[in-house]
Protein backbone atom coordinates (compact mmCIF):
# COMPACT_ATOMS: atom_id res chain seq x y z
CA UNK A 1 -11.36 -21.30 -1.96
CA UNK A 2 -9.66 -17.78 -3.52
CA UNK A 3 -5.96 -19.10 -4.45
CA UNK A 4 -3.58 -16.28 -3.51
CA UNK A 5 -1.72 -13.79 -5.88
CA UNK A 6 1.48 -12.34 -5.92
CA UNK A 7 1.57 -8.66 -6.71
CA UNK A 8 5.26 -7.52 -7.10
CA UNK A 9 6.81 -3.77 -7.17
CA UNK A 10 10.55 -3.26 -7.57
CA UNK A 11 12.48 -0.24 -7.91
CA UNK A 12 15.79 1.29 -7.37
CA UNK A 13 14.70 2.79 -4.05
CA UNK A 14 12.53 1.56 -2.02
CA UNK A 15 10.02 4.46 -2.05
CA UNK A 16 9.93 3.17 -5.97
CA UNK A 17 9.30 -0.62 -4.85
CA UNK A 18 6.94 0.77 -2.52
CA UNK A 19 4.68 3.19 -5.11
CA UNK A 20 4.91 0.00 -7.79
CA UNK A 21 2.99 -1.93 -5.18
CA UNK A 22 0.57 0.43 -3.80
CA UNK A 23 -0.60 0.96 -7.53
CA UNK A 24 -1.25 -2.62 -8.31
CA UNK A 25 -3.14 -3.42 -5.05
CA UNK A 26 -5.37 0.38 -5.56
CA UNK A 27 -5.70 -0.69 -9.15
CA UNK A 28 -6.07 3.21 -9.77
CA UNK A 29 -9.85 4.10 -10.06
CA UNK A 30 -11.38 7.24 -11.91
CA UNK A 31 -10.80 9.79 -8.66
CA UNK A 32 -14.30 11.73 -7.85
CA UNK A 33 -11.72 14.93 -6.80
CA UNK A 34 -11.49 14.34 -3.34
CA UNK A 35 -8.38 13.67 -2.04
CA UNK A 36 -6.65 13.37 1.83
CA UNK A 37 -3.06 12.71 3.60
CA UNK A 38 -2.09 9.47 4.31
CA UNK A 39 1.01 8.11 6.63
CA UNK A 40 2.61 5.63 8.33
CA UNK A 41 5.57 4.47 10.57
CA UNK A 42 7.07 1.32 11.96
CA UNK A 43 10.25 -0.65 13.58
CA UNK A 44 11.29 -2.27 9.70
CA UNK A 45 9.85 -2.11 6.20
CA UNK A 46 7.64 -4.90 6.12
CA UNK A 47 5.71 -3.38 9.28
CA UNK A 48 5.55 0.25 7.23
CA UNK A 49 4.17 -1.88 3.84
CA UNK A 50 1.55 -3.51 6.35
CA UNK A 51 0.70 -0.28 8.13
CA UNK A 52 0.58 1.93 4.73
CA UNK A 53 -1.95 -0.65 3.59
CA UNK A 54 -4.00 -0.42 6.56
CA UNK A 55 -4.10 3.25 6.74
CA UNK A 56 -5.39 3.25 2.82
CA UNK A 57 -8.15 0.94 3.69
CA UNK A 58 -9.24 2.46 6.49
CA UNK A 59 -9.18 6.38 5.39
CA UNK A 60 -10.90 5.05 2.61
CA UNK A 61 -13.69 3.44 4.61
CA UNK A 62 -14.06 6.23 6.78
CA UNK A 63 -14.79 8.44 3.92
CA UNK A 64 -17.14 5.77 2.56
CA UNK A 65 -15.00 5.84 -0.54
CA UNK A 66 -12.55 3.77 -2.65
CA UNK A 67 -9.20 4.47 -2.89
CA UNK A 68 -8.39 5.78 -6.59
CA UNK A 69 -5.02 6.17 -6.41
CA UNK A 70 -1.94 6.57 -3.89
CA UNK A 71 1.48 8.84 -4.89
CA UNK A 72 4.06 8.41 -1.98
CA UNK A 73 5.68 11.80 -1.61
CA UNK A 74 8.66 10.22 0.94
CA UNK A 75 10.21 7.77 2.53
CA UNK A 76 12.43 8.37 5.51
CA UNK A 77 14.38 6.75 8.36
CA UNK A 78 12.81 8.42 12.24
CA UNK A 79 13.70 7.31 15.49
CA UNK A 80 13.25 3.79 16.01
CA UNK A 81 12.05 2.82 12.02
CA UNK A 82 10.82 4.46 9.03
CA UNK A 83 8.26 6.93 7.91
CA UNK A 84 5.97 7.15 4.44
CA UNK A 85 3.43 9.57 3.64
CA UNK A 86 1.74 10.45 0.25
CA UNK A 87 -1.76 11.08 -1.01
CA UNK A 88 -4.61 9.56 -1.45
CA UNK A 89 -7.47 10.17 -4.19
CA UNK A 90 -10.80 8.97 -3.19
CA UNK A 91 -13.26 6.89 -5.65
CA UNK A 92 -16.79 6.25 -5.28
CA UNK A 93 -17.33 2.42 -3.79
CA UNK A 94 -18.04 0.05 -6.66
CA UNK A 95 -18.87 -2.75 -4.38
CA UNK A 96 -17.43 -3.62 -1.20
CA UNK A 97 -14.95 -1.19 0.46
CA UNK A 98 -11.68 -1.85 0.99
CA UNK A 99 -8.34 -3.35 -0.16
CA UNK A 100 -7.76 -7.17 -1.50
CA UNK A 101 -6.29 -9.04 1.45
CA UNK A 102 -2.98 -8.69 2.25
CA UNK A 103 -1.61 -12.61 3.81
CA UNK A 104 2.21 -11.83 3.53
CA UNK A 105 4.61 -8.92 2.94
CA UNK A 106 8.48 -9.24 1.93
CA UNK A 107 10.47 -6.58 1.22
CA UNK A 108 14.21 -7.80 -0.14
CA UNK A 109 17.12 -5.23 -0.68
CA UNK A 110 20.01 -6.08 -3.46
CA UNK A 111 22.26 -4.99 -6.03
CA UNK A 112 21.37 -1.52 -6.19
CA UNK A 113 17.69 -2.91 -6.37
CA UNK A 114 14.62 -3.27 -3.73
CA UNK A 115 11.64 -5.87 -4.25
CA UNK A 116 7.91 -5.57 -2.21
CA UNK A 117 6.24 -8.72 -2.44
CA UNK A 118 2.54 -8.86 -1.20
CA UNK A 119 0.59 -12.08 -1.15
CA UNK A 120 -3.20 -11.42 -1.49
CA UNK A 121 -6.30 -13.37 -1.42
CA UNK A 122 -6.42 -16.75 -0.45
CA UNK A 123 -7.82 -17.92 3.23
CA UNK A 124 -5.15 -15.99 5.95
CA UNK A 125 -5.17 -12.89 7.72
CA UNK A 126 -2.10 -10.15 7.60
């Protein structure tokens, strides 16, 4: 049994908290050039954290590819929730495809601070 891990990005903003986490779940890769648009939306920020991360693993697996790295161009409130987009370089696979497991997302706002927690590995679903 895989005991989770707690990967951690905090920031002033939260598009800050947000890029902190992204890089330590992509665990930037040497990027093979190729790069493509990624986006997402939801109702609150734990559903655009989720949704980010799913759109990552599967543009990534649709290419065939890793992803190398992610840089979040914005963050912004739409009707009914919030909005990220950024880009993402592509990798060549170096094993399975995809992301670690995500089992839990908090995002915590605070003293002029924000805090993404993401629980990986372990036995659970997001």
């Amino acid at each position: 049994m895989q005991h989770p891990a707690e990967i951690i990005g905090v920031g002033p903003d939260l598009l800050s908290a947000f890029q902190q986490a992204i890089d330590q779940l992509v665990r930037n890769r040497e990027s093979e050039g190729g790069t493509v648009r990624v986006q997402a939306t939801a109702r609150d920020a734990e559903g655009l954290v989720r949704n980010l991360i799913d759109q990552i693993a599967d543009t990534a697996e649709s290419f065939e590819r890793q992803p190398a790295s992610v840089a979040l161009d914005g963050l912004r409130a739409i009707e009914g929730g919030l909005r990220v987009w950024g880009v993402m370089a592509l990798a060549a696979p170096d094993g399975e495809l995809g992301l670690p497991l995500v089992n839990k997302v908090a995002v915590h706002a605070g003293r002029g601070q924000f805090r993404i927690s993401l629980t990986v590995g372990g036995d659970s679903v997001l």
